[in-house]
Protein backbone atom coordinates (compact mmCIF):
# COMPACT_ATOMS: atom_id res chain seq x y z
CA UNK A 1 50.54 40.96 135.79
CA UNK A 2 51.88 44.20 134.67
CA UNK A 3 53.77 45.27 131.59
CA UNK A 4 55.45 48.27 133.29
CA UNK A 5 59.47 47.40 134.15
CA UNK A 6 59.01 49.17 137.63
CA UNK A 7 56.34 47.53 138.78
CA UNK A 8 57.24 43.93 137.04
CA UNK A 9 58.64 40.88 139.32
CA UNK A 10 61.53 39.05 137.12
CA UNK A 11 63.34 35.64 138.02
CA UNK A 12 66.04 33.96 136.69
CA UNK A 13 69.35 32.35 137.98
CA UNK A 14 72.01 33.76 140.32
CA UNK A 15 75.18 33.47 137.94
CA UNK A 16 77.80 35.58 137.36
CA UNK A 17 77.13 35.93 133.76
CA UNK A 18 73.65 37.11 134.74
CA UNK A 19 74.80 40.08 137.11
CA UNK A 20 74.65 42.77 134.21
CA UNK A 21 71.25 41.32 133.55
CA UNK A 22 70.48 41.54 136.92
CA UNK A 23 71.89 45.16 137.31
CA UNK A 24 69.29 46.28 134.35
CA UNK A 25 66.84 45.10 135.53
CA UNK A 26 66.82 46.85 138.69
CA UNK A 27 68.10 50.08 137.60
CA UNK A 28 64.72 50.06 135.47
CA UNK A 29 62.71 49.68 139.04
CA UNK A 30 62.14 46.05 138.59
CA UNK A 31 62.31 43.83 141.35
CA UNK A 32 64.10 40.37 140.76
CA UNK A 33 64.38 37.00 142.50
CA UNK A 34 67.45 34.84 141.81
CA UNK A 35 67.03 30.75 142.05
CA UNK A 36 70.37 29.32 143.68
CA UNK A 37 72.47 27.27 140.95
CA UNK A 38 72.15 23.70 141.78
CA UNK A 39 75.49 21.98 143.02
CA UNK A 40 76.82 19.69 140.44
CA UNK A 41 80.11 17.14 140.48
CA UNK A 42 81.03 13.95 138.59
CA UNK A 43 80.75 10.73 139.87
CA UNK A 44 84.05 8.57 140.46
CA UNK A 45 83.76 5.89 138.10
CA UNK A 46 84.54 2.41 139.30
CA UNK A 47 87.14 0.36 137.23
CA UNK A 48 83.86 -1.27 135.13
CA UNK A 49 82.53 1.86 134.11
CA UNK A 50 85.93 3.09 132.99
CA UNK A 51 86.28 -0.19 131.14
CA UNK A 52 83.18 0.47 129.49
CA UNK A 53 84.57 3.83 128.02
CA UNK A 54 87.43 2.20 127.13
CA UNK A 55 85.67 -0.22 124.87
CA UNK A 56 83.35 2.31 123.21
CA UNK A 57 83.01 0.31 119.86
CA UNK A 58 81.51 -2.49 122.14
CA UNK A 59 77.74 -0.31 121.67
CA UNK A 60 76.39 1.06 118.63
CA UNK A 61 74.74 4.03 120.41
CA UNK A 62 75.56 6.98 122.65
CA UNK A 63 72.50 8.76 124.31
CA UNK A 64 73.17 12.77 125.70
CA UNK A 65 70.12 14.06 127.49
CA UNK A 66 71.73 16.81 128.60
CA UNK A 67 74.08 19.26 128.71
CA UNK A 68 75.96 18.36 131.55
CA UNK A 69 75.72 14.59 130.97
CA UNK A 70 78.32 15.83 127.68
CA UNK A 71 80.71 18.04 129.91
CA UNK A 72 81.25 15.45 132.09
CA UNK A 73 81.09 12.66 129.72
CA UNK A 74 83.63 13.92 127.33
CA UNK A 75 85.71 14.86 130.59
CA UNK A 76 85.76 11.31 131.98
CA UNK A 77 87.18 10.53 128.40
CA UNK A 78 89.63 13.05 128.70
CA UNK A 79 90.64 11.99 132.03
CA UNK A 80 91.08 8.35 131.43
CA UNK A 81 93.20 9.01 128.09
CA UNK A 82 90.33 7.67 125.06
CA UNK A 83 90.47 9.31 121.85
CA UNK A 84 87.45 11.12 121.19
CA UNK A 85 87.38 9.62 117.31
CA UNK A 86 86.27 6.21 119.27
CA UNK A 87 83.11 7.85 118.81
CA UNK A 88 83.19 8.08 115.30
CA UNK A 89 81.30 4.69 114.86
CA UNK A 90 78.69 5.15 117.37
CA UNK A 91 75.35 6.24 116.43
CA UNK A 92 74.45 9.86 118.33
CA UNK A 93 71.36 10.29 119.79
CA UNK A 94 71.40 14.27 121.69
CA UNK A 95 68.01 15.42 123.66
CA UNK A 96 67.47 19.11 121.56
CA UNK A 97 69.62 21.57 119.85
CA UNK A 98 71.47 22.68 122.89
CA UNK A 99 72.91 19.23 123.99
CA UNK A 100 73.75 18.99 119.95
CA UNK A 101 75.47 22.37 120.20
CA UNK A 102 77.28 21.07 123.14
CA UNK A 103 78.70 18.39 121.22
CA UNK A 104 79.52 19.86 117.95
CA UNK A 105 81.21 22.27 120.37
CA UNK A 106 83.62 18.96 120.92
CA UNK A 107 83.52 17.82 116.88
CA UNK A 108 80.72 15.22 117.65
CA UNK A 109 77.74 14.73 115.27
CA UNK A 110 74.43 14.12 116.82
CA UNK A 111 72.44 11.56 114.04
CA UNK A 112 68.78 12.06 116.34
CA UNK A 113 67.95 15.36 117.33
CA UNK A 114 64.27 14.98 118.40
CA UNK A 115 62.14 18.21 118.39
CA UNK A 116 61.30 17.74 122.15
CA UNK A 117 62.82 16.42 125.33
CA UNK A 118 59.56 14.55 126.07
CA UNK A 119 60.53 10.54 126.59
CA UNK A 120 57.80 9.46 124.17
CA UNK A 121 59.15 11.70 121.33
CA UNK A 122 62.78 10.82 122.09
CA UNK A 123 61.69 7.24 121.74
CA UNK A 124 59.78 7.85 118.33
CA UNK A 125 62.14 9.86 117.37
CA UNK A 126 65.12 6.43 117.85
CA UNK A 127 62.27 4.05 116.08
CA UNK A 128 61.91 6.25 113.31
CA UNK A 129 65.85 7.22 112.73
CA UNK A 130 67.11 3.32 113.51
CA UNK A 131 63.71 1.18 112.48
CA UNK A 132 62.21 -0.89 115.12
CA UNK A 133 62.83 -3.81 113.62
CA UNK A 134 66.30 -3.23 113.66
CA UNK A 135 66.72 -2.05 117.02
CA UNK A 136 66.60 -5.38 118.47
CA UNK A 137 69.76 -6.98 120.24
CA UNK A 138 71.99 -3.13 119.66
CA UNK A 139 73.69 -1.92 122.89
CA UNK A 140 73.32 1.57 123.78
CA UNK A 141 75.66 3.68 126.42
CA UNK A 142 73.26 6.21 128.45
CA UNK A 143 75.70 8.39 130.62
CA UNK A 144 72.90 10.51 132.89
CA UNK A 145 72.52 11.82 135.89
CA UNK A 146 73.18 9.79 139.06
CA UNK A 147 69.47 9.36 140.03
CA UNK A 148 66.46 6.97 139.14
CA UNK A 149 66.57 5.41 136.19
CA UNK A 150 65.38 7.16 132.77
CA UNK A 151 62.11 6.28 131.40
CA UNK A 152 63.79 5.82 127.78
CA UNK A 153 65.49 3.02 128.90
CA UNK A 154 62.59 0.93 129.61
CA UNK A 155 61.62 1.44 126.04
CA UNK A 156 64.00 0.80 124.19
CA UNK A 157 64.91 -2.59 126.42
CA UNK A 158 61.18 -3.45 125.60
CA UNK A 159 61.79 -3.49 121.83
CA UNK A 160 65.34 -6.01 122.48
CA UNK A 161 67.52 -3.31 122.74
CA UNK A 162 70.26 -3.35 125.59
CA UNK A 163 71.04 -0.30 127.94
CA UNK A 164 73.36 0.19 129.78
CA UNK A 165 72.92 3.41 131.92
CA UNK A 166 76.38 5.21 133.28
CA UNK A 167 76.10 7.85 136.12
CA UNK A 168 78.51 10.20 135.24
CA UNK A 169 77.53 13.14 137.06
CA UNK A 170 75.07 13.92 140.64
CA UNK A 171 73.11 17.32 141.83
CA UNK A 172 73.14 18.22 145.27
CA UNK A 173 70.31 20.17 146.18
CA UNK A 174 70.06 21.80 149.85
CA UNK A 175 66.82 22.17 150.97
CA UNK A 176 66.49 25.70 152.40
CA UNK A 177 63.60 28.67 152.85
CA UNK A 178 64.75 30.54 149.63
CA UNK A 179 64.19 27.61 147.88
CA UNK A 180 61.04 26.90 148.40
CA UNK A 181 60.11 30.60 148.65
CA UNK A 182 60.96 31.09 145.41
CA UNK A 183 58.96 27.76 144.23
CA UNK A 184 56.15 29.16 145.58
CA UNK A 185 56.66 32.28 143.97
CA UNK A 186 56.43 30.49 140.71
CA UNK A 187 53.58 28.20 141.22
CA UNK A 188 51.17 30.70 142.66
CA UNK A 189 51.92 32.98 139.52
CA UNK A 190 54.16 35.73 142.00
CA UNK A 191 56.84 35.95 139.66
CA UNK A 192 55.64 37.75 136.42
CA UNK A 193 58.81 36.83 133.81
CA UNK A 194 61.28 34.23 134.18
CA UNK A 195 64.05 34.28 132.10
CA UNK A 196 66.47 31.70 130.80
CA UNK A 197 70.04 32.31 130.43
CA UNK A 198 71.75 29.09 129.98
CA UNK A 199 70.66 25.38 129.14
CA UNK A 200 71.88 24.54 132.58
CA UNK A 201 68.74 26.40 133.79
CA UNK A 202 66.18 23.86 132.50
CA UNK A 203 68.65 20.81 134.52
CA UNK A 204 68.07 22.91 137.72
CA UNK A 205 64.32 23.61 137.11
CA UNK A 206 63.88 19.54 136.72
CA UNK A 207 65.91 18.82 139.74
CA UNK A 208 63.90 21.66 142.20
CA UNK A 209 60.65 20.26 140.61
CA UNK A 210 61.31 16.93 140.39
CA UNK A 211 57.97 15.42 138.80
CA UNK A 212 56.61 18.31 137.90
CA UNK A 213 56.78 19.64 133.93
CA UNK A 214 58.04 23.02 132.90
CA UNK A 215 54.94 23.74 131.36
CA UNK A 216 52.77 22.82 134.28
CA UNK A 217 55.55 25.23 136.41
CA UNK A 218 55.12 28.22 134.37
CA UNK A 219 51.26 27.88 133.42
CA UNK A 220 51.04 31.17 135.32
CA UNK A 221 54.31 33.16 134.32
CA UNK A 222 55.30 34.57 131.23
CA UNK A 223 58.84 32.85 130.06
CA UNK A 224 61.96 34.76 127.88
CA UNK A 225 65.19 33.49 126.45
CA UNK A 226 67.96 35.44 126.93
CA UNK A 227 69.12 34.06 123.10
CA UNK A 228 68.29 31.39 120.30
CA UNK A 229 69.95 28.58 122.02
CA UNK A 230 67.23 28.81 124.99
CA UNK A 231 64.47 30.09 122.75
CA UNK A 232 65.03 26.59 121.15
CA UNK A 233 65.74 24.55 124.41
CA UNK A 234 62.39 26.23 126.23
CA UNK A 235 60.38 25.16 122.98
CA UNK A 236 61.78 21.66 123.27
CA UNK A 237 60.58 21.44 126.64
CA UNK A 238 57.33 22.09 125.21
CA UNK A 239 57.10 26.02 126.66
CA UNK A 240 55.52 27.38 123.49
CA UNK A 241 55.21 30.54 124.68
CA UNK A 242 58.49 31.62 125.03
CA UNK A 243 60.01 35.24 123.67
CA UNK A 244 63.63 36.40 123.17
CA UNK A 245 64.46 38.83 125.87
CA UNK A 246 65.90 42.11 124.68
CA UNK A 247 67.55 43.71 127.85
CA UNK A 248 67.09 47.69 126.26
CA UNK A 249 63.16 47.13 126.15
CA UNK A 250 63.03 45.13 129.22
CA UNK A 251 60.60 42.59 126.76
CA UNK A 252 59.86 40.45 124.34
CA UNK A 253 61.02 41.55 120.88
């Protein structure tokens, strides 16, 4: 793996906001890969699930997991005409710093900010803020991603807790060569820097990995931040490793 901009391999995500980036870096000789953004749209809701927005102050607790979970959450709000201060008396529960920013963005206080995204410290993270003993028969809303059913909830329905999980957004993924040339590229340790630009990345990297962990993904490949939002959201998903990336040294700083 070399430290030399012309003769390092760089990765990241083809957005527009990234094409100065991108431009940079290969004015400085490097060469640079570009993962496809994954496809994202809500999900219709069906006249329960709108019902269940409507009555809000039916559950005691809201759980965000990600970033796009809150767009389209606070959209489907929006959309079907409810007051955002209905969720003034429901306990907030965000995965990380960048799903909090995301909705103090929108004037909504997260009370549990765990330190990681990992289900297990999510879940001690709920005991320790609420009490276990006091988590039995409380209703929580978990809008997610339209896909199997999150871990978390099976925990907290173990200690009497009810979930109730809401789809409220789906990925579409195509499966196609540059794909899973650039997978490969990361897991044999090809691709010498990746670097995150937007929380939206880490979403993407789950769905084109699946099962797989972050950590596990990049064991080979040195990971940046392109600011303090992802610094924070790459350390959350336990990538300890991670540097800010300062564009006019091509580096960590």
């Amino acid at each position: 793996m070399s430290d030399a901009a012309n003769e390092k391999t760089y990765a990241l995500f083809a957005n527009p906001a990234n094409r100065r980036l991108v431009a940079e870096l290969e004015k400085a000789g490097a060469r640079v890969f570009q993962f496809p953004p994954i496809a994202v749209e809500k999900v219709a809701l069906d006249e329960k699930s709108v019902e269940n927005l409507r009555h809000l102050a039916d559950f005691d607790w809201l759980i965000f997991p990600d970033v796009l979970v809150v767009d389209y959450f606070l959209e489907a709000l929006e959309e079907n005409e409810i007051d955002l201060f209905e969720m003034d008396f429901l306990g907030v529960c965000a995965f990380g710093e960048a799903v909090s920013d995301r909705l103090r963005f929108a004037a909504v206080h997260a009370d549990i900010i765990p330190a990681s995204v990992e289900i297990d410290v999510v879940f001690a993270a709920v005991l320790e803020y609420i009490g276990e003993g006091k988590l039995k028969d409380l209703k929580f809303l978990f809008p997610k991603e339209d896909f199997n059913k999150n871990p978390l909830t099976k925990k907290i329905q173990a200690v009497g807790a009810k979930v109730l999980e809401l789809p409220i957004y789906k990925v579409k993924i195509e499966k196609n060569l540059e794909i899973t040339k650039l997978k490969t590229l990361l897991e044999v340790g090809a691709i010498d820097e990746f670097i995150f630009t937007a929380p939206d990345d880490f979403v993407a990297l789950k769905q084109y990995f699946e099962t797989e962990k972050l950590i596990d993904i990049f064991k080979e490949t040195k990971v940046s931040a392109a600011d303090a939002v992802n610094f924070q959201t790459a350390r959350e998903h336990k990538l300890e490793t991670v540097g800010l990336f300062h564009p006019g040294k091509l580096g960590r700083v």
